[in-house]
C-alpha atoms as a PDB file:
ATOM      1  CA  UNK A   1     102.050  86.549 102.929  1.00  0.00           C
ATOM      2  CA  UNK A   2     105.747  85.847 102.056  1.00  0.00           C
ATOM      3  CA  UNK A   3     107.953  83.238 104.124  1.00  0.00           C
ATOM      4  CA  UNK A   4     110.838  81.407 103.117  1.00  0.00           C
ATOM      5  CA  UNK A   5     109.653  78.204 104.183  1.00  0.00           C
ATOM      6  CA  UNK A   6     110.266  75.900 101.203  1.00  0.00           C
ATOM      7  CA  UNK A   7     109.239  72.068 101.145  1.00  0.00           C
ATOM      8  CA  UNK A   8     110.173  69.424  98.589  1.00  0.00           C
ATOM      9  CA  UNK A   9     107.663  66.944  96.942  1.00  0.00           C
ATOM     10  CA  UNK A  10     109.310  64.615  95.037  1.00  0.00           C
ATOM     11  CA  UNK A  11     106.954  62.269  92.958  1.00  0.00           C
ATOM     12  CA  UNK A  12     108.942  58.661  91.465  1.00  0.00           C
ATOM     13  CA  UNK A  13     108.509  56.147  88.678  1.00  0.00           C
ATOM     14  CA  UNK A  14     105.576  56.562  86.703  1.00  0.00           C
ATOM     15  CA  UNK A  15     103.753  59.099  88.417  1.00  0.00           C
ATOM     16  CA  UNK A  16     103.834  61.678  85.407  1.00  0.00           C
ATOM     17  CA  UNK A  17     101.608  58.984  83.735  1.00  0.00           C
ATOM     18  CA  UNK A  18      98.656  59.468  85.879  1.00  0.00           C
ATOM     19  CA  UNK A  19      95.533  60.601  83.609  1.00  0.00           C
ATOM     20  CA  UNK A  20      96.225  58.655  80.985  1.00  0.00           C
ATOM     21  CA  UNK A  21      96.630  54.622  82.073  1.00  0.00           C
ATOM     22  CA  UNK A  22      94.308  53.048  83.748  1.00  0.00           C
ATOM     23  CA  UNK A  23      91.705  55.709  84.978  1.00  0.00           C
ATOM     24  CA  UNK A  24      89.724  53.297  86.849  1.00  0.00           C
ATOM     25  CA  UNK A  25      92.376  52.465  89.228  1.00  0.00           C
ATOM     26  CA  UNK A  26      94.080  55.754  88.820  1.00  0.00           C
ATOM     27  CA  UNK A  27      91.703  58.223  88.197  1.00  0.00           C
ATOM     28  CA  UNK A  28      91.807  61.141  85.646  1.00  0.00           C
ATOM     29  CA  UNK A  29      94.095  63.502  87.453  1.00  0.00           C
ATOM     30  CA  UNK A  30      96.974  64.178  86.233  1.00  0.00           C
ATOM     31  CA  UNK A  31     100.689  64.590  88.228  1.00  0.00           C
ATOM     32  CA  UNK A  32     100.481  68.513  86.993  1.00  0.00           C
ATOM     33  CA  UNK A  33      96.983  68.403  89.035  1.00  0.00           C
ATOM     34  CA  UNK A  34      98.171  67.423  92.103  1.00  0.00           C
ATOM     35  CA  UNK A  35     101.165  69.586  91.452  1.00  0.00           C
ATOM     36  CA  UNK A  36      98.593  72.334  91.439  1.00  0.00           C
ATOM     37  CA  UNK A  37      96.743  71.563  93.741  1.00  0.00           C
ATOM     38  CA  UNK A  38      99.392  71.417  96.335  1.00  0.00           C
ATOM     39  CA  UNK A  39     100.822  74.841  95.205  1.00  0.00           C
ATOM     40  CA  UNK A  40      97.361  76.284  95.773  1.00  0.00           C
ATOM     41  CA  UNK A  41      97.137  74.810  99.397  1.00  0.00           C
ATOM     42  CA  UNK A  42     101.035  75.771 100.340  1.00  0.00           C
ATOM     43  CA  UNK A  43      99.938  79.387  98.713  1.00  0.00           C
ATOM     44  CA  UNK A  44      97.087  79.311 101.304  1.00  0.00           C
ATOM     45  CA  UNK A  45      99.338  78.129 104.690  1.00  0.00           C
ATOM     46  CA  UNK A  46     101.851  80.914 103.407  1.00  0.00           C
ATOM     47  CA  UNK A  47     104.840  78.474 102.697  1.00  0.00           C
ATOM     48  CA  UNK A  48     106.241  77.348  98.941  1.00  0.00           C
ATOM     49  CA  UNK A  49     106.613  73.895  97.757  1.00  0.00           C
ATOM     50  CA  UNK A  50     108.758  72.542  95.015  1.00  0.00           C
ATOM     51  CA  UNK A  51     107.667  69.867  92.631  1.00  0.00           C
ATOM     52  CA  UNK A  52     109.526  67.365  90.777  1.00  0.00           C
ATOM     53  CA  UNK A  53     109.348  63.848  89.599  1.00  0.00           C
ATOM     54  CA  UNK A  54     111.725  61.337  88.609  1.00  0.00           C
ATOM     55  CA  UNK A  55     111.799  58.028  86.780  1.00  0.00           C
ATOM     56  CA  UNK A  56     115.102  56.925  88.340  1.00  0.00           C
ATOM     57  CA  UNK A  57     116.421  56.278  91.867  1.00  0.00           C
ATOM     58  CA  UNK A  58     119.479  57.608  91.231  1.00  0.00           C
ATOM     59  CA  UNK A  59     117.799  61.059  90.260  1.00  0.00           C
ATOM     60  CA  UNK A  60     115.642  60.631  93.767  1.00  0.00           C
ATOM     61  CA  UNK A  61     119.261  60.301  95.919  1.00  0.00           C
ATOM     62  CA  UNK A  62     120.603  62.775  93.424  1.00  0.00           C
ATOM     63  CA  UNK A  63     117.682  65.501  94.622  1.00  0.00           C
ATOM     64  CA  UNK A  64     117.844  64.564  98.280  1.00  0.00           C
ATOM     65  CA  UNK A  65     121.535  64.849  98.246  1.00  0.00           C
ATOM     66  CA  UNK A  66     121.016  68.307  96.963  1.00  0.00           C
ATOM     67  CA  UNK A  67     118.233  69.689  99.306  1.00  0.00           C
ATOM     68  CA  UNK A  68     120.083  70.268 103.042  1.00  0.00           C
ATOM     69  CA  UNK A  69     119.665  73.364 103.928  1.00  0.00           C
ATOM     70  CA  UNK A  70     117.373  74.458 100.999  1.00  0.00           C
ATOM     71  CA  UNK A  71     113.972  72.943 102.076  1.00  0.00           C
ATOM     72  CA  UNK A  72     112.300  72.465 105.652  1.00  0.00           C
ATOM     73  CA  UNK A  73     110.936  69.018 104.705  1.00  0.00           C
ATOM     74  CA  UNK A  74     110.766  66.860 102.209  1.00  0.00           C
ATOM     75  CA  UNK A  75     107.749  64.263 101.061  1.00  0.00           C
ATOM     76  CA  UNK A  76     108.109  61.588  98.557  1.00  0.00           C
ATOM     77  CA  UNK A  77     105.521  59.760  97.014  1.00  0.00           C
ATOM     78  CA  UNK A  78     107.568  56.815  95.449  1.00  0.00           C
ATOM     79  CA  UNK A  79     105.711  55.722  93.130  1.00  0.00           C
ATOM     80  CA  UNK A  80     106.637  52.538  91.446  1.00  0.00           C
ATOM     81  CA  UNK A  81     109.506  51.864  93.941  1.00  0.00           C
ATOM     82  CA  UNK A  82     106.967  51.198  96.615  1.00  0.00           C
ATOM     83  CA  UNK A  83     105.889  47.585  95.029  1.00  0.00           C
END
């Protein structure tokens, strides 16, 4: 099934170090895992998601500022900004 419905999942701060600090809080998983896992699903409902992660704000705003028009939607999962 093709479609050119795109979404955006930006992951923040510290995300990419999931799997390897403190697995029993964070489980074993790592960012790439849920990466995968959500390009398996989005493969599945016939749409495409884009993955990314950033350590900075500024690189957040930077990608948001960037998307109009590209992507359908967008989801963040902030990460370390959300304390």
């Amino acid at each position: 099934m093709s479609t050119n419905r795109k979404f955006l999942v930006i992951s923040g701060p510290n995300l990419n170090l999931l799997g390897t600090r403190k697995v029993s809080i964070y489980k074993d998983g790592s960012l790439e895992d849920i990466h995968l896992g959500l390009q398996k699903r989005a493969t599945e409902l016939g749409v495409l998601v884009d993955c990314r992660q950033f350590n900075g704000e500024g690189d957040i705003i930077d990608c948001l500022q960037a998307a109009p028009g590209e992507y359908e939607g967008v989801i963040i999962n902030p990460g370390a900004l959300a304390h």
